[in-house]
N, C-alpha and C. Protein backbone atom coordinates (compact mmCIF):
# COMPACT_ATOMS: atom_id res chain seq x y z
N UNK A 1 19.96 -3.74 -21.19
CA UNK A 1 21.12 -3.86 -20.33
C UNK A 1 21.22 -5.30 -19.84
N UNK A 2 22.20 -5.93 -20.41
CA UNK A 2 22.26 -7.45 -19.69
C UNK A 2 22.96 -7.25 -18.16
N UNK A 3 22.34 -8.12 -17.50
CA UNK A 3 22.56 -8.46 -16.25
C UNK A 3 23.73 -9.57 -15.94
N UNK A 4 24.98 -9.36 -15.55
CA UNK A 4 26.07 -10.50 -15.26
C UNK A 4 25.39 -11.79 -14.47
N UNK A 5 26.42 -12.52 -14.81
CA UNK A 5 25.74 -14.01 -14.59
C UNK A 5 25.38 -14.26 -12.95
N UNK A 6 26.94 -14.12 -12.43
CA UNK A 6 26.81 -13.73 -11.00
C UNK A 6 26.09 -13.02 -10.19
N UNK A 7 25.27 -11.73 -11.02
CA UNK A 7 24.37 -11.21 -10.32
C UNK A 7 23.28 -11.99 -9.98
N UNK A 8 22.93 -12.53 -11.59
CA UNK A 8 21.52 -13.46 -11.82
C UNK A 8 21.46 -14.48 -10.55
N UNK A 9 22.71 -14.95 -10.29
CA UNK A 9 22.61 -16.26 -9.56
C UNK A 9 22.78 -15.72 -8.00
N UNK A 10 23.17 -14.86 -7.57
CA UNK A 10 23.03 -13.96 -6.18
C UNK A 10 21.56 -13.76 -6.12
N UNK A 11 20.81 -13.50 -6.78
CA UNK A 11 19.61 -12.62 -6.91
C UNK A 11 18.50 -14.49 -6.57
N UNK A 12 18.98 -15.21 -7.72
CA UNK A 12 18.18 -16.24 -7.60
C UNK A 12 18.21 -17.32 -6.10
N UNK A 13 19.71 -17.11 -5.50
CA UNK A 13 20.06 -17.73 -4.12
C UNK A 13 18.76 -17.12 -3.24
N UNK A 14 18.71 -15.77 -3.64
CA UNK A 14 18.01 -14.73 -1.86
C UNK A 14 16.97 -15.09 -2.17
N UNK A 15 16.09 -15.03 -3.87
CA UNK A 15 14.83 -15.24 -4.07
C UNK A 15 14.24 -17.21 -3.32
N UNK A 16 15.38 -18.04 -3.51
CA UNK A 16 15.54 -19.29 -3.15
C UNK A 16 14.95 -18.66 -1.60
N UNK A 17 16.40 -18.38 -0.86
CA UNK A 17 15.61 -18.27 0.82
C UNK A 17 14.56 -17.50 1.41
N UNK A 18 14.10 -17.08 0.40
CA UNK A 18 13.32 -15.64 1.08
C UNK A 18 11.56 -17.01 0.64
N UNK A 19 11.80 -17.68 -0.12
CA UNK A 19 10.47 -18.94 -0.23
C UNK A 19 10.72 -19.79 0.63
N UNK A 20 11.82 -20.07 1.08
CA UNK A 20 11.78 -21.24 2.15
C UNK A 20 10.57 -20.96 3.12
N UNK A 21 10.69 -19.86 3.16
CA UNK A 21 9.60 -19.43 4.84
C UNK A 21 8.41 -19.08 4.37
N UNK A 22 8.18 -19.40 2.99
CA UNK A 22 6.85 -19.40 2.50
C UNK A 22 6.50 -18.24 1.37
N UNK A 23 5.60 -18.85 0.85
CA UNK A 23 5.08 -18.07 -0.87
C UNK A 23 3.52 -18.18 -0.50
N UNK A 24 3.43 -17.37 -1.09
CA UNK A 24 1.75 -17.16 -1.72
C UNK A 24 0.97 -18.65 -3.11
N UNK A 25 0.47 -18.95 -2.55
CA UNK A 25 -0.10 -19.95 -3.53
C UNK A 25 -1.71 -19.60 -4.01
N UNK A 26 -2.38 -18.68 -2.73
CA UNK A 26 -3.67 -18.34 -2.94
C UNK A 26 -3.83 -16.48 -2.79
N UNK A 27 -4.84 -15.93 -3.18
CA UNK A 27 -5.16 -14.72 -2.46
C UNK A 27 -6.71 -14.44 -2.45
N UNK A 28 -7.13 -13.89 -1.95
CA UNK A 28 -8.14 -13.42 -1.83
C UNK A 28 -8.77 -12.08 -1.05
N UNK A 29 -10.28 -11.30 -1.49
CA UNK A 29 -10.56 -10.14 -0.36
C UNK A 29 -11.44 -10.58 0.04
N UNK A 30 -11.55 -10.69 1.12
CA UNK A 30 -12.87 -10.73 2.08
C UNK A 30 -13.22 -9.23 2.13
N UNK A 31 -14.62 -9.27 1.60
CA UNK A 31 -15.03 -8.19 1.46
C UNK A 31 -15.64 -7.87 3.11
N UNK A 32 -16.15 -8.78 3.58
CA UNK A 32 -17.41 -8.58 4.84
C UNK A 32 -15.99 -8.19 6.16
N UNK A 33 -14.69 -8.60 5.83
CA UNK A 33 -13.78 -8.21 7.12
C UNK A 33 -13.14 -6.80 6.60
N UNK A 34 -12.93 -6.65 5.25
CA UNK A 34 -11.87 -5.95 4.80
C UNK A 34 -10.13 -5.58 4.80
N UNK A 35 -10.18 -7.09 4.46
CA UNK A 35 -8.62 -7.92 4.47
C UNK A 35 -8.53 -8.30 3.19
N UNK A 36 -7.48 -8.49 3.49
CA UNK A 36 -6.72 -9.26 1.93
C UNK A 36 -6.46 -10.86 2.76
N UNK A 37 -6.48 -11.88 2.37
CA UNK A 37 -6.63 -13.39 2.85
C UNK A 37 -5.45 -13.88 2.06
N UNK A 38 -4.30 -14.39 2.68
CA UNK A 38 -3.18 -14.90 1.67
C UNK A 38 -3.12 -16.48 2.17
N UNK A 39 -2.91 -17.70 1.32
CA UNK A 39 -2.31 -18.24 1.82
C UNK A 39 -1.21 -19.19 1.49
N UNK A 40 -0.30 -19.39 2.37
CA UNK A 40 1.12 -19.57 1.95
C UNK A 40 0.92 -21.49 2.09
N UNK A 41 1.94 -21.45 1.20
CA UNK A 41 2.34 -23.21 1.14
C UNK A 41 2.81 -23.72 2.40
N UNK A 42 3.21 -23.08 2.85
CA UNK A 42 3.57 -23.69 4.70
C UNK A 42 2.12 -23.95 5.16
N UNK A 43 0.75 -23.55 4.86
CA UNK A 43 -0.43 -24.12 5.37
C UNK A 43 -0.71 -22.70 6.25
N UNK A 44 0.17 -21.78 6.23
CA UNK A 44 -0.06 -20.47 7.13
C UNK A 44 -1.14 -19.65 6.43
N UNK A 45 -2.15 -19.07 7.25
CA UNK A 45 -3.11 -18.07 6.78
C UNK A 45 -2.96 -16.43 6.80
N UNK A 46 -2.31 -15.86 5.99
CA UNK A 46 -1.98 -14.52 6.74
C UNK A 46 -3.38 -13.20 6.36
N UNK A 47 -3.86 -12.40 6.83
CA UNK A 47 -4.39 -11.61 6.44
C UNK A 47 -3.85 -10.30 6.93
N UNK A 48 -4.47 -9.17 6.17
CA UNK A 48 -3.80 -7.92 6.58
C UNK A 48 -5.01 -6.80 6.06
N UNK A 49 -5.38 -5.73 7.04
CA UNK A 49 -6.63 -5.11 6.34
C UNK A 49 -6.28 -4.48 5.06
N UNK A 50 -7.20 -3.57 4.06
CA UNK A 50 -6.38 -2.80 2.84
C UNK A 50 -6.42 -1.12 3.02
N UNK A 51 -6.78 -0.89 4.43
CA UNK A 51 -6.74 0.00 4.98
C UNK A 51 -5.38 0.81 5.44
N UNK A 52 -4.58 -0.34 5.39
CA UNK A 52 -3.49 0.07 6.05
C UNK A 52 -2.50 -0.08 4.85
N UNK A 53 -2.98 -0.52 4.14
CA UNK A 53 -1.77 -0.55 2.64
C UNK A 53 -1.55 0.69 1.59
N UNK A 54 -0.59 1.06 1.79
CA UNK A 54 -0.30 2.21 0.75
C UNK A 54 -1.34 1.54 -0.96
N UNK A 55 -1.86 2.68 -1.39
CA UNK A 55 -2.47 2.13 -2.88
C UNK A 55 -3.76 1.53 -2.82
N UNK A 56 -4.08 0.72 -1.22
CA UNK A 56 -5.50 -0.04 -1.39
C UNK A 56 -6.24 0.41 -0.84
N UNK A 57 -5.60 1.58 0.51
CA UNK A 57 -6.90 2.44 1.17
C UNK A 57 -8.11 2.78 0.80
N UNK A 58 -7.93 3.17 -0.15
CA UNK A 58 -9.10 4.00 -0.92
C UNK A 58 -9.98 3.03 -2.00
N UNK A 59 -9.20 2.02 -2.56
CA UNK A 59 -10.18 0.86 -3.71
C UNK A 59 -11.48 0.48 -3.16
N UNK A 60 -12.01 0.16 -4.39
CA UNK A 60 -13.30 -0.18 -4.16
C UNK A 60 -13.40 -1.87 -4.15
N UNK A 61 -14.18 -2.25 -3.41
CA UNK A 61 -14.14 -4.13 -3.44
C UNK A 61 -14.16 -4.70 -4.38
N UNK A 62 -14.60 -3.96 -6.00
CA UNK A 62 -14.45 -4.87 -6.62
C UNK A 62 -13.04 -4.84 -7.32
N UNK A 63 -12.29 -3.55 -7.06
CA UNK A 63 -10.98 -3.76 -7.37
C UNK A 63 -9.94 -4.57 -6.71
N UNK A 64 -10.43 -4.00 -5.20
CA UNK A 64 -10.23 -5.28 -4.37
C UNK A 64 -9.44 -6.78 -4.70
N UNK A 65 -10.88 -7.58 -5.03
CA UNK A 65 -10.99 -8.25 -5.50
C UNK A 65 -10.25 -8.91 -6.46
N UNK A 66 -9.67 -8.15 -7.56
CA UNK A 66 -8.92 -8.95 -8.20
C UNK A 66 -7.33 -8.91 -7.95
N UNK A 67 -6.98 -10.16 -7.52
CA UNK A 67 -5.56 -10.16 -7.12
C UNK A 67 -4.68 -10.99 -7.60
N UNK A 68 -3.45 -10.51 -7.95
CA UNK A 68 -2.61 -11.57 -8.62
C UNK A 68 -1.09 -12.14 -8.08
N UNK A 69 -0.62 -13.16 -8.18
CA UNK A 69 0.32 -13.48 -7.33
C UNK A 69 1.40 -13.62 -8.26
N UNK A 70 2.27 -12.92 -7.83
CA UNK A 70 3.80 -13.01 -8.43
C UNK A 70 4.28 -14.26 -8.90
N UNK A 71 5.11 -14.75 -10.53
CA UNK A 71 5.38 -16.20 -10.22
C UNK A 71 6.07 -16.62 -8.89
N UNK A 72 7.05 -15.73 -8.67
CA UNK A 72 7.49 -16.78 -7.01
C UNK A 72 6.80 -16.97 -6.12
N UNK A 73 5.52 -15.51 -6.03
CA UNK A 73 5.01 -16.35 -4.84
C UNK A 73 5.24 -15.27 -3.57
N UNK A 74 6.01 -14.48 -4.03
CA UNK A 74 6.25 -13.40 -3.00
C UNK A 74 5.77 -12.01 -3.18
N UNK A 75 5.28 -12.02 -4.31
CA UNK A 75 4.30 -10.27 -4.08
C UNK A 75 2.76 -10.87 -4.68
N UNK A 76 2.30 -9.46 -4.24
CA UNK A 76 0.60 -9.56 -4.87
C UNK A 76 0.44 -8.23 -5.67
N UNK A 77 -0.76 -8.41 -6.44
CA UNK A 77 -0.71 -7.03 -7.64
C UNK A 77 -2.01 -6.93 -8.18
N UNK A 78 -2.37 -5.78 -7.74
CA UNK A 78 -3.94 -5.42 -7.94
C UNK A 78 -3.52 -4.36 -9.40
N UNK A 79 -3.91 -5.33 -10.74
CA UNK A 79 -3.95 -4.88 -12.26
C UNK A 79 -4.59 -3.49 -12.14
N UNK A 80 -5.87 -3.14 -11.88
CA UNK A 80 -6.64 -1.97 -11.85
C UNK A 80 -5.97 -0.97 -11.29
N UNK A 81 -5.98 -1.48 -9.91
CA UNK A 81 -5.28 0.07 -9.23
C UNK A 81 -3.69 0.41 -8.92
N UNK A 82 -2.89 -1.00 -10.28
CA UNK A 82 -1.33 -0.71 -10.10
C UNK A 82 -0.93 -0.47 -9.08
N UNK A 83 -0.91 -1.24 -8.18
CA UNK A 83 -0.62 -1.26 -6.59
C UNK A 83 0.11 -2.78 -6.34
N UNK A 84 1.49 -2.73 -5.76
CA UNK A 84 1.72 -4.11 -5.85
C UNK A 84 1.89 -4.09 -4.27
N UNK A 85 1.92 -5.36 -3.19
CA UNK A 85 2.46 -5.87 -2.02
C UNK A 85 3.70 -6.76 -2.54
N UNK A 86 4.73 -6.40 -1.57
CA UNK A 86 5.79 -7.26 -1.23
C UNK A 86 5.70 -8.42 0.41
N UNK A 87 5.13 -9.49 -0.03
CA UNK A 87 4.47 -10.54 1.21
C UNK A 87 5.73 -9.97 2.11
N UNK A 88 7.04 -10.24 1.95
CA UNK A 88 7.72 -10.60 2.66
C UNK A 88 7.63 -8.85 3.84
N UNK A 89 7.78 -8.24 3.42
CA UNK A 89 7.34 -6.53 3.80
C UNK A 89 6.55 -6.51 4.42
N UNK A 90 5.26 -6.91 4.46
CA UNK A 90 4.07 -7.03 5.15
C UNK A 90 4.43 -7.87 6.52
N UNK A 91 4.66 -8.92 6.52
CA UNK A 91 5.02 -10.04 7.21
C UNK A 91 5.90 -9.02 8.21
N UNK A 92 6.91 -8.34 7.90
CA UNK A 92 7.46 -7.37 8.90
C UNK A 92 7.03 -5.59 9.34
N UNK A 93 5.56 -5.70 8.80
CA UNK A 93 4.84 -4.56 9.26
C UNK A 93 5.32 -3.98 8.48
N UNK A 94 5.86 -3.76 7.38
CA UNK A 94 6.07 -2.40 6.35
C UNK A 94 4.91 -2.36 4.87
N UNK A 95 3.88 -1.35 5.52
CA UNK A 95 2.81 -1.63 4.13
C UNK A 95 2.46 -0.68 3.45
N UNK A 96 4.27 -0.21 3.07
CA UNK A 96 4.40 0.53 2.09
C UNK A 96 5.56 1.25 2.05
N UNK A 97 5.87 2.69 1.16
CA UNK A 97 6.99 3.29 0.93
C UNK A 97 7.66 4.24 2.55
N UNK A 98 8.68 3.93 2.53
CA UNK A 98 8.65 4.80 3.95
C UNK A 98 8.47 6.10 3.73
N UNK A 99 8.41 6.97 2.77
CA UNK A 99 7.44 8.20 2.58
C UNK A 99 6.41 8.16 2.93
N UNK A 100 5.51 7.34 2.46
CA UNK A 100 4.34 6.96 2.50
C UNK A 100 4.00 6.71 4.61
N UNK A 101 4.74 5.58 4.88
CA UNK A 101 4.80 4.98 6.17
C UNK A 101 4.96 5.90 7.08
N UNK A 102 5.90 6.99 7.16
CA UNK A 102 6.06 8.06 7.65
C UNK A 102 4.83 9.20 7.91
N UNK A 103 3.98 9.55 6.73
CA UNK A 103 3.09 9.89 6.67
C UNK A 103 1.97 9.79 7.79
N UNK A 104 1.69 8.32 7.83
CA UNK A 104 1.03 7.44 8.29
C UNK A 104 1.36 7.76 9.92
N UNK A 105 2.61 7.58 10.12
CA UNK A 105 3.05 7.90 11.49
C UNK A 105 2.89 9.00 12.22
N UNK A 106 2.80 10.07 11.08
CA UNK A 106 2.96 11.22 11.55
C UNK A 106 1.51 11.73 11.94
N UNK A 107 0.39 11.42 10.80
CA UNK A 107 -1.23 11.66 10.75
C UNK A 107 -1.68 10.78 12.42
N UNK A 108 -0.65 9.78 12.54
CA UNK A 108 -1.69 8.92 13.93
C UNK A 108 -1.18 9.82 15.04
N UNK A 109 0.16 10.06 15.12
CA UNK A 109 0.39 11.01 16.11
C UNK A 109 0.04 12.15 16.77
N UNK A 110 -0.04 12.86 15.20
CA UNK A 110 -0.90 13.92 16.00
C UNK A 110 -2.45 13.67 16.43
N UNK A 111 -3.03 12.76 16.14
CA UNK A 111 -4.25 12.26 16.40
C UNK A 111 -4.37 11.96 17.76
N UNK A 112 -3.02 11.81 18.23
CA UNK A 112 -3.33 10.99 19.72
C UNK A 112 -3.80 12.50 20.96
N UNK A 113 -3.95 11.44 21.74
CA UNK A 113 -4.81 12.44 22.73
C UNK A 113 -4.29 11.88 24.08
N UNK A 114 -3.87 12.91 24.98
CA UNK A 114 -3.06 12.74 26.05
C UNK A 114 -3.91 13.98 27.21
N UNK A 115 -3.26 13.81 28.45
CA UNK A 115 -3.79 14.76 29.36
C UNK A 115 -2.77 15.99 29.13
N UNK A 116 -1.69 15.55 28.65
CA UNK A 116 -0.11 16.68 28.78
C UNK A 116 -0.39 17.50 27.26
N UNK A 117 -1.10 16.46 26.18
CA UNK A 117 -1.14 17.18 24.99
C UNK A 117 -2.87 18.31 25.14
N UNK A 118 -3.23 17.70 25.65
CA UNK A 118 -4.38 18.64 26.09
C UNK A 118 -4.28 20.13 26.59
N UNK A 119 -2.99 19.96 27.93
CA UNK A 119 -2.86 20.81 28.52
C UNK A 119 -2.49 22.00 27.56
N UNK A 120 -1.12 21.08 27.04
CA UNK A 120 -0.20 22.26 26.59
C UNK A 120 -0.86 23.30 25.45
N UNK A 121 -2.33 22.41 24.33
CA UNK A 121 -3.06 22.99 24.20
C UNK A 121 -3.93 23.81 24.32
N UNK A 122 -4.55 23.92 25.79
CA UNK A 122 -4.88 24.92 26.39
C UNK A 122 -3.89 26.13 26.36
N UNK A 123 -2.48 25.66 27.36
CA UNK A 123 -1.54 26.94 27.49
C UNK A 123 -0.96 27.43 26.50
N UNK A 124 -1.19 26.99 25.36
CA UNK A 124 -1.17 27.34 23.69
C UNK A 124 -1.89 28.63 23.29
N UNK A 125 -3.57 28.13 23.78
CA UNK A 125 -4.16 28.92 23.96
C UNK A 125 -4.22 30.13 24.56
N UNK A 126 -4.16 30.08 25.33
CA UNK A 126 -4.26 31.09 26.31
C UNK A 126 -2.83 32.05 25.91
N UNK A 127 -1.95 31.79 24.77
CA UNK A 127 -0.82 32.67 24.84
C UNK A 127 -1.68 33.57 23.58
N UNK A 128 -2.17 32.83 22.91
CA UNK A 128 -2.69 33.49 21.64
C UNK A 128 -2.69 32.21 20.74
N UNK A 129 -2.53 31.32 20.73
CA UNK A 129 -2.47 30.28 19.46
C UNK A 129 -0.92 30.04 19.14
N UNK A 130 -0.79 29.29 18.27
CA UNK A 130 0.64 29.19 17.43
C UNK A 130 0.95 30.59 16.94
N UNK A 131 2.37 30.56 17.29
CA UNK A 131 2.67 32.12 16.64
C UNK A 131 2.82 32.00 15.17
N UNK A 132 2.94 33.27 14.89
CA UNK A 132 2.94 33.45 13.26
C UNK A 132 4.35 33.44 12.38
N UNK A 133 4.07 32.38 11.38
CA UNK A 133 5.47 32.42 10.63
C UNK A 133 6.55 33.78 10.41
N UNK A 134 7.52 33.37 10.56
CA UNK A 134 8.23 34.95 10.13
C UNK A 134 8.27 34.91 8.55
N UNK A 135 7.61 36.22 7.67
CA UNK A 135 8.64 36.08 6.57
C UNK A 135 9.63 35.98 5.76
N UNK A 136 9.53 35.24 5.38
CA UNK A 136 11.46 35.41 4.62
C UNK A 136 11.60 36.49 4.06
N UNK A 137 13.32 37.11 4.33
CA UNK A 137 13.48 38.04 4.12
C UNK A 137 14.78 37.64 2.67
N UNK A 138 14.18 38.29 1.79
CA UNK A 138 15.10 38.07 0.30
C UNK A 138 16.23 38.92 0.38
């Protein structure tokens, strides 16, 4: 499928501004912090753990480890575990699919621990537990 000219050159303008504010020239994992170490041609150091990245949670350091930088300069791409970062995404806290991100939101939430979520747990209790699904009726 060829791509119109005008698209090409829309596409190449945003890719233009979206480097002004900086590209990837280096990457690296620090294994002993458990970050990914980027650093951009502006002289900026960014890191980000791989804990929190959709795809890298779970890798092992030496997959880690090998990282590759987009020619522009704006994503990273771990070959082994087919997992790519979009720098610019990261940079605005999104480290990953909002399916994914959502997920994420949803697992910390209920994790949290409150005096009101406590309670209502108790008075949860004390009714009998969560009530029971109704069956669907066909």
């Amino acid at each position: 499928m060829a791509v119109p000219e005008h698209e090409l050159e829309q596409a190449e303008k945003r890719m233009t501004a979206l480097r002004e504010s900086g590209f990837a020239v280096s990457a690296r994992y620090d294994r002993r912090m458990g970050r990914v170490v980027v650093d951009l041609n502006t002289g900026v150091q960014v890191a980000f753990p791989t804990h929190l990245v959709e795809g890298l949670a779970a890798a092992s350091p030496a997959d880690l480890a090998e990282i590759e930088i987009s020619p522009a300069g704006l994503g990273l791409n771990w070959p082994k575990l087919d997992a790519d970062v979009y720098l610019p995404g990261i940079l605005q806290g999104m480290f990953g699919s909002r399916r994914w991100m959502a997920a994420q939101l949803g697992a910390f939430g209920g994790m949290a621990r409150s005096h009101a979520k406590a309670a209502a747990a108790r008075a949860n209790g004390r009714k009998g537990g969560r009530p029971h699904k109704a069956a669907a009726k066909l």
